[in-house]
Each structure stands twice: as structure tokens, then as C-alpha cells.
N, C-alpha and C. Protein backbone atom coordinates (compact mmCIF):
# COMPACT_ATOMS: atom_id res chain seq x y z
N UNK A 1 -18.61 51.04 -62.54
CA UNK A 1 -17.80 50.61 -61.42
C UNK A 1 -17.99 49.10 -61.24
N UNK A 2 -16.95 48.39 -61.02
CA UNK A 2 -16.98 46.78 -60.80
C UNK A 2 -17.58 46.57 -60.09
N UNK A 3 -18.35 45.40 -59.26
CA UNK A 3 -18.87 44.60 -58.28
C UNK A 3 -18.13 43.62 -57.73
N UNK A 4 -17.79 43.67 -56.43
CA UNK A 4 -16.88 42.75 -55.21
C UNK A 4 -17.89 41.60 -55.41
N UNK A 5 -17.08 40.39 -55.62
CA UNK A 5 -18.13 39.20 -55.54
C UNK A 5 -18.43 38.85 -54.10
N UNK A 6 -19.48 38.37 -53.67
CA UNK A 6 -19.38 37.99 -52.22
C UNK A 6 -19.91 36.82 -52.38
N UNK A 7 -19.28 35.88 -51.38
CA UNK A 7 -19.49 34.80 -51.21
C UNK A 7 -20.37 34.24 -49.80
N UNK A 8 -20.86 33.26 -50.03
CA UNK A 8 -22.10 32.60 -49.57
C UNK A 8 -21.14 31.10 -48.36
N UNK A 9 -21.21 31.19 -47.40
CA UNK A 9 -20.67 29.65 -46.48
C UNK A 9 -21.53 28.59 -46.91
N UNK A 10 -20.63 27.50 -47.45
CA UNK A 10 -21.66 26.23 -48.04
C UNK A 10 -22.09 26.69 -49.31
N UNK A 11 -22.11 27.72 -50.06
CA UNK A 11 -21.99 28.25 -50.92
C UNK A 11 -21.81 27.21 -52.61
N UNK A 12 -20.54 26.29 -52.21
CA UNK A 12 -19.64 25.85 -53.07
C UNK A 12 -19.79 24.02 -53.07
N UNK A 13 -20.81 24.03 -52.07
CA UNK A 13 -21.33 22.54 -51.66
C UNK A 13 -21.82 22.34 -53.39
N UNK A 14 -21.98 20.65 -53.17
CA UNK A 14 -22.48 20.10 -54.78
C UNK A 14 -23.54 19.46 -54.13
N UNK A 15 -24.23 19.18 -52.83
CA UNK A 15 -25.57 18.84 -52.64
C UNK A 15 -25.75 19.07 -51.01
N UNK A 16 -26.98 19.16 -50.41
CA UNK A 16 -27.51 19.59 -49.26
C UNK A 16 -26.44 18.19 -48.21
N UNK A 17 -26.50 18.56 -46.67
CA UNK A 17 -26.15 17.46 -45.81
C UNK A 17 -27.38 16.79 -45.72
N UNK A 18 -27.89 17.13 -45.62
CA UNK A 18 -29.70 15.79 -45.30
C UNK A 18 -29.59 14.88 -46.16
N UNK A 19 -29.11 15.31 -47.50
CA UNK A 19 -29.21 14.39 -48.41
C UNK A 19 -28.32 12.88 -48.56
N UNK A 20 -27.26 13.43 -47.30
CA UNK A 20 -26.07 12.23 -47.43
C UNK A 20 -26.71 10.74 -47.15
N UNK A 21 -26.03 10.08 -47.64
CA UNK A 21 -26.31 8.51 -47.18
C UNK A 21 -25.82 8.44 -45.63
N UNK A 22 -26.32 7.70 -45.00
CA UNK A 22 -25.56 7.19 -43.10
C UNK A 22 -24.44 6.23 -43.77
N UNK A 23 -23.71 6.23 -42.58
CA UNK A 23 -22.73 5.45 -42.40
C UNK A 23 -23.03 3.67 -42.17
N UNK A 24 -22.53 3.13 -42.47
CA UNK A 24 -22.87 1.30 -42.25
C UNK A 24 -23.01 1.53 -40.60
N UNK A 25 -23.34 0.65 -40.52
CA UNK A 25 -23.78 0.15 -38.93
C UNK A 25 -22.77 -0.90 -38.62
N UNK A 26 -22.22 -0.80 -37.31
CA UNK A 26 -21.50 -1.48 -36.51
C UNK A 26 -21.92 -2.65 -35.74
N UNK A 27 -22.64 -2.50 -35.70
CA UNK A 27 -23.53 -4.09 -35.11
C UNK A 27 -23.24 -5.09 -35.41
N UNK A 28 -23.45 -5.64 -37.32
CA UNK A 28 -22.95 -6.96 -37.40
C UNK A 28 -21.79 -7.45 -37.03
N UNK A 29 -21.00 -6.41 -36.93
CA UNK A 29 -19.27 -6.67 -37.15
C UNK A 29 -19.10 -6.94 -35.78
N UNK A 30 -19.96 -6.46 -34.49
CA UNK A 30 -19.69 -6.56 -33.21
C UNK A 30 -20.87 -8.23 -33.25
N UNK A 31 -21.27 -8.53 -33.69
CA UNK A 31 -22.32 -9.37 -33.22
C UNK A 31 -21.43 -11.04 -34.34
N UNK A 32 -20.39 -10.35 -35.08
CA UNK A 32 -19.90 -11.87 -36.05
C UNK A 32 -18.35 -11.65 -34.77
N UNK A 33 -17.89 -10.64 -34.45
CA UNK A 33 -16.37 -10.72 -33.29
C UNK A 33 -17.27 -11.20 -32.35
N UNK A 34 -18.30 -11.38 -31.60
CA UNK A 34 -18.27 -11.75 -30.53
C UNK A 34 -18.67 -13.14 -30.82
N UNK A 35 -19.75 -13.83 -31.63
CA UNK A 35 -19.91 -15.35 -32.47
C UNK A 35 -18.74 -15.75 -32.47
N UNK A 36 -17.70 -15.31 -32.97
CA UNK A 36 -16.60 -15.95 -33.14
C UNK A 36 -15.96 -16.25 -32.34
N UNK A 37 -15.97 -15.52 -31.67
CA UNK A 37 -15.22 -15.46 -30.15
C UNK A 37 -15.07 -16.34 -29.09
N UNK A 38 -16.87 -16.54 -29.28
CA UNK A 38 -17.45 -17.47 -28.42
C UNK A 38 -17.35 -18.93 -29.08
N UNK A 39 -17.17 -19.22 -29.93
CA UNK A 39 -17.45 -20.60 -31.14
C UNK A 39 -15.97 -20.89 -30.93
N UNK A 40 -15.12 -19.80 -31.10
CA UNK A 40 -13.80 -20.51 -30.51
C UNK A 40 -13.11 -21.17 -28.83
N UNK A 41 -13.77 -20.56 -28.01
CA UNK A 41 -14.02 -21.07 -26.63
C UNK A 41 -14.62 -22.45 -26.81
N UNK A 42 -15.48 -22.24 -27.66
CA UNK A 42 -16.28 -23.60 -27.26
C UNK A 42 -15.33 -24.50 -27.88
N UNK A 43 -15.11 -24.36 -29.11
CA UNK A 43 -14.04 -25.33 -29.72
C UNK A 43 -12.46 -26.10 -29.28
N UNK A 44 -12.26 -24.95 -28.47
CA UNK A 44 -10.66 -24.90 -27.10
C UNK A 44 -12.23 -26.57 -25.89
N UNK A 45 -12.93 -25.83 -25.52
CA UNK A 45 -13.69 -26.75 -24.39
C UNK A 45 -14.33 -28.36 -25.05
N UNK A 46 -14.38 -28.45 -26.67
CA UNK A 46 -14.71 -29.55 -27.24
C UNK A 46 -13.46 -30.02 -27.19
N UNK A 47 -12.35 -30.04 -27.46
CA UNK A 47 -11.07 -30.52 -27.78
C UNK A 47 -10.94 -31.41 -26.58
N UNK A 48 -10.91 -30.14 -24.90
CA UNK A 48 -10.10 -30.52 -23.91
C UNK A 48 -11.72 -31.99 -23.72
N UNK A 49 -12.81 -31.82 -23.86
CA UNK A 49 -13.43 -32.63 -23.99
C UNK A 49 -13.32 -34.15 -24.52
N UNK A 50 -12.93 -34.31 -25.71
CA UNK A 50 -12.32 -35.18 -26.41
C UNK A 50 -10.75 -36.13 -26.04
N UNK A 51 -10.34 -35.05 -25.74
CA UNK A 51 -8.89 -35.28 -24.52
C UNK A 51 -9.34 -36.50 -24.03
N UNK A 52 -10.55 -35.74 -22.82
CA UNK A 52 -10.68 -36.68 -21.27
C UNK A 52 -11.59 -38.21 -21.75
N UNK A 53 -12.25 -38.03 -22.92
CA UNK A 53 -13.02 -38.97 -23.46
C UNK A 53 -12.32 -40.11 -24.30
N UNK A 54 -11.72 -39.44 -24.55
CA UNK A 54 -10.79 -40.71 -25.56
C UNK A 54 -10.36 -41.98 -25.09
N UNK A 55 -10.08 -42.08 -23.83
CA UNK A 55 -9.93 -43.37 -22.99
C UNK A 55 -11.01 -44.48 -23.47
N UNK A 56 -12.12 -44.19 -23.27
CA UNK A 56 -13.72 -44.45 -23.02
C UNK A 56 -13.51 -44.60 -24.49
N UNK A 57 -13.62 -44.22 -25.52
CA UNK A 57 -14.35 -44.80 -26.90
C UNK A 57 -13.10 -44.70 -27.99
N UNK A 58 -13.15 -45.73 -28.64
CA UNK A 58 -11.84 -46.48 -29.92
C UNK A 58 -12.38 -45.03 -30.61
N UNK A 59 -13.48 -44.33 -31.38
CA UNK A 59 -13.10 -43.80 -32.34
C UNK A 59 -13.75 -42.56 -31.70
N UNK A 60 -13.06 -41.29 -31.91
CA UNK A 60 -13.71 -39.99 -31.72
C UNK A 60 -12.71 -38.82 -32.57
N UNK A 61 -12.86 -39.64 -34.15
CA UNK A 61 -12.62 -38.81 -34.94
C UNK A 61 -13.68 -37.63 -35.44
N UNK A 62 -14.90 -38.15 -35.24
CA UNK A 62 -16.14 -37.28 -35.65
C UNK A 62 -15.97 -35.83 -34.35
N UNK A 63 -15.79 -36.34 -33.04
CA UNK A 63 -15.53 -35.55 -32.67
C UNK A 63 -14.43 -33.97 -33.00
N UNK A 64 -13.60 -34.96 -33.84
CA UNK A 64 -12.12 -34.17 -33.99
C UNK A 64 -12.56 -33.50 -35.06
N UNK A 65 -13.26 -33.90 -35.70
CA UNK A 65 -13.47 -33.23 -37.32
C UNK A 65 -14.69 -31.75 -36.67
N UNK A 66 -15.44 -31.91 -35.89
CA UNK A 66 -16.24 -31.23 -35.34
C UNK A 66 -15.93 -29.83 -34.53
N UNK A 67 -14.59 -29.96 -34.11
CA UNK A 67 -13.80 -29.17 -33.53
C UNK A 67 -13.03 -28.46 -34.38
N UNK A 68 -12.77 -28.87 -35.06
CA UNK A 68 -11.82 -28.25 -36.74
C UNK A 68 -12.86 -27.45 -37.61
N UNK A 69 -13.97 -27.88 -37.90
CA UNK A 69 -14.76 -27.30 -38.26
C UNK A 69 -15.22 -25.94 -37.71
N UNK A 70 -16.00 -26.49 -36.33
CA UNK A 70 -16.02 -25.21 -35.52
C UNK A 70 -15.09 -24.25 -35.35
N UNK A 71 -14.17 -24.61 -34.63
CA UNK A 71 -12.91 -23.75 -35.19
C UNK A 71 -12.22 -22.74 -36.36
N UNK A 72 -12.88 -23.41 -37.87
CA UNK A 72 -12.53 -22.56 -38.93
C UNK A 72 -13.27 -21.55 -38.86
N UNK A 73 -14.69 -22.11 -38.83
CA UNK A 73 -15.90 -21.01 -39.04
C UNK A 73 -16.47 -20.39 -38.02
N UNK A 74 -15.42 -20.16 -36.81
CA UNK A 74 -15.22 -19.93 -35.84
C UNK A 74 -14.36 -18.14 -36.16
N UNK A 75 -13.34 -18.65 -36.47
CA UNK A 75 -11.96 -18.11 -36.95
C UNK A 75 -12.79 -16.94 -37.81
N UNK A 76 -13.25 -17.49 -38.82
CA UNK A 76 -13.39 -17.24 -40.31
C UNK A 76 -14.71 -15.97 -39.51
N UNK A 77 -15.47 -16.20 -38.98
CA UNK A 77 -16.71 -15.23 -38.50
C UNK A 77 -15.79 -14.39 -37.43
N UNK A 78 -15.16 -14.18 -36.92
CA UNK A 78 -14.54 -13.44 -36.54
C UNK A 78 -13.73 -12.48 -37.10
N UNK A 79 -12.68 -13.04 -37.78
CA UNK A 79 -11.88 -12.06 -39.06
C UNK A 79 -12.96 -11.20 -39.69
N UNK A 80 -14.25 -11.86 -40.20
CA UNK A 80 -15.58 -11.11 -40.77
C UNK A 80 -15.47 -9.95 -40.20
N UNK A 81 -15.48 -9.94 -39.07
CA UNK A 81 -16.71 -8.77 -38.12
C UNK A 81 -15.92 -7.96 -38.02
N UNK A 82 -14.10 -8.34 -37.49
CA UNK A 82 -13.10 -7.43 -37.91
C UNK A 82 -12.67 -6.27 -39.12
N UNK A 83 -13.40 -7.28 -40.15
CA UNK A 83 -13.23 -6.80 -41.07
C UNK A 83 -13.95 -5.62 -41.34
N UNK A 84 -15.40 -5.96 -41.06
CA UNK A 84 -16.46 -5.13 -41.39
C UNK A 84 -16.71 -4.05 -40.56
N UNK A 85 -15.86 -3.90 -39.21
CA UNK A 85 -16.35 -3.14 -37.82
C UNK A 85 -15.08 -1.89 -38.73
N UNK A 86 -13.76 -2.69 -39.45
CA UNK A 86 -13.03 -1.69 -40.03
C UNK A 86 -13.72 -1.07 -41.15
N UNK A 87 -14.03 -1.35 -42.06
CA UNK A 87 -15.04 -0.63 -43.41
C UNK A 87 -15.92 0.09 -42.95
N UNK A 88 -16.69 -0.46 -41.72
CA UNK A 88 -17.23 0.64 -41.66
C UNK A 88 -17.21 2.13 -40.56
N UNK A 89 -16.07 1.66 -40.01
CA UNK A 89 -14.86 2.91 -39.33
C UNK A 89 -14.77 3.89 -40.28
N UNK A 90 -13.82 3.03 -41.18
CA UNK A 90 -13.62 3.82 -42.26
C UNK A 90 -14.33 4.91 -43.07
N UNK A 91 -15.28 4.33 -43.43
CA UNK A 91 -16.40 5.08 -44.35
C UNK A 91 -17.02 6.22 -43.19
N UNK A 92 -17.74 5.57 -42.27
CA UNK A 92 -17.69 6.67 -41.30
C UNK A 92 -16.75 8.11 -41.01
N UNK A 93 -15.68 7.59 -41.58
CA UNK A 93 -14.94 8.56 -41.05
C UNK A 93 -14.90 9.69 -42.55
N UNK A 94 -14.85 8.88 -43.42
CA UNK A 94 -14.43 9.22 -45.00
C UNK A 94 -16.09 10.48 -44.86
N UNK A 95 -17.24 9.77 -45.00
CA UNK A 95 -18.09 10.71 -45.17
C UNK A 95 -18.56 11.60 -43.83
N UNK A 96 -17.86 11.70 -42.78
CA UNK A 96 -18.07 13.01 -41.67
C UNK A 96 -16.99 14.07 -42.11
N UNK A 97 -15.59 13.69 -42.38
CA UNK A 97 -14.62 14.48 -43.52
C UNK A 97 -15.49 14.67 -44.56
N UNK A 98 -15.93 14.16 -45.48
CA UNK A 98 -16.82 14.69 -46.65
C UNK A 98 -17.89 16.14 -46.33
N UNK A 99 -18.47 16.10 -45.31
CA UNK A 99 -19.60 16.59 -44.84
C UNK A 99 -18.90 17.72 -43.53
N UNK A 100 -17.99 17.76 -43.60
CA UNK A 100 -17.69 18.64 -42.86
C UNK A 100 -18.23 18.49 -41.23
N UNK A 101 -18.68 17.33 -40.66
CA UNK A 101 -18.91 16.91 -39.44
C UNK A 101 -18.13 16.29 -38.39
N UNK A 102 -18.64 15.55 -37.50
CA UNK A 102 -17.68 14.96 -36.70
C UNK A 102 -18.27 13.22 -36.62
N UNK A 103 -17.23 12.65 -36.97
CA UNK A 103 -18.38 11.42 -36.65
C UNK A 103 -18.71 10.87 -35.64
N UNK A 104 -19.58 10.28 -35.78
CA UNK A 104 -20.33 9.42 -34.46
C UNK A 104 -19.86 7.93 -33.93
């Protein structure tokens, strides 16, 4: 007489959940959006700075170049953190679907 196969829940898994890797951490990505954030404020408050000063001194190109600067890598650390707060959304989400969980 044949034998009914029976099956096992998790059964069909290819490795334990303990074993998974964690998800990236959200921190840097919140800690380069808010740097940025702030580096661009300051850069808007160096400008209007430069504005009111310019009367007062013939050259405040160093200033101007200082503000442009700040500004890029201002910009540029922000898009970062955006970037990275998304990747690691993402992946988060990719391995709680993998694992059959919910993510955090």
C-alpha cells in the first residue's frame, strides 16, 4: 500500500531565520539628511551675511566661494542620506518578504 507524503511548515526553507543577516541601519542616512539640512541653512544665512557685508569690504569673494562650497557638500550629504535611508528601506523590506516576517 502507498504512503501519503506529509509535509512539515518551514519544511521547504533553504536555511534557519536566526541565521539571516539584519537589515542596514537607518541612522546614517537620518544623521547625513539632517547634516545636510542644516549646512544648507547655514549656507542660505552665510550668503544673506555677505549681502549685508559687502558695503564694508572691496573683496568678499572668499566669502562667496565658501558658500558655494558649503552649499554643494551641503546638497551632496543630503541626497547621500536620501539615498541610503532608501536602500536601506528597501532591503529591509526585500529580506522581511524573504523571511516571511514583518519588518521593523
Amino acid at each position: 500500500m502507498p504512503q501519503i507524503a506529509s509535509f512539515v511548515d518551514g519544511g521547504q526553507a533553504k536555511a534557519f531565520v536566526e541565521d539571516a543577516r539584519a537589515a542596514p541601519s537607518t541612522a546614517p542616512a537620518d544623521a547625513a539628511t539632517g547634516a545636510g539640512a542644516s549646512g544648507l541653512g547655514i549656507s542660505g544665512y552665510l550668503y544673506d551675511l555677505q549681502n549685508q557685508l559687502s558695503p564694508f569690504s572691496y573683496t568678499s569673494e572668499w566669502i562667496g566661494r565658501v558658500v558655494v562650497v558649503l552649499a554643494i557638500a551641503s546638497a551632496l550629504l543630503a541626497i547621500g542620506g536620501l539615498a541610503w535611508r532608501r536602500y536601506a528601506n528597501r532591503k529591509a523590506k526585500r529580506l522581511a518578504a524573504a523571511l516571511g516576517a514583518e519588518p521593523t
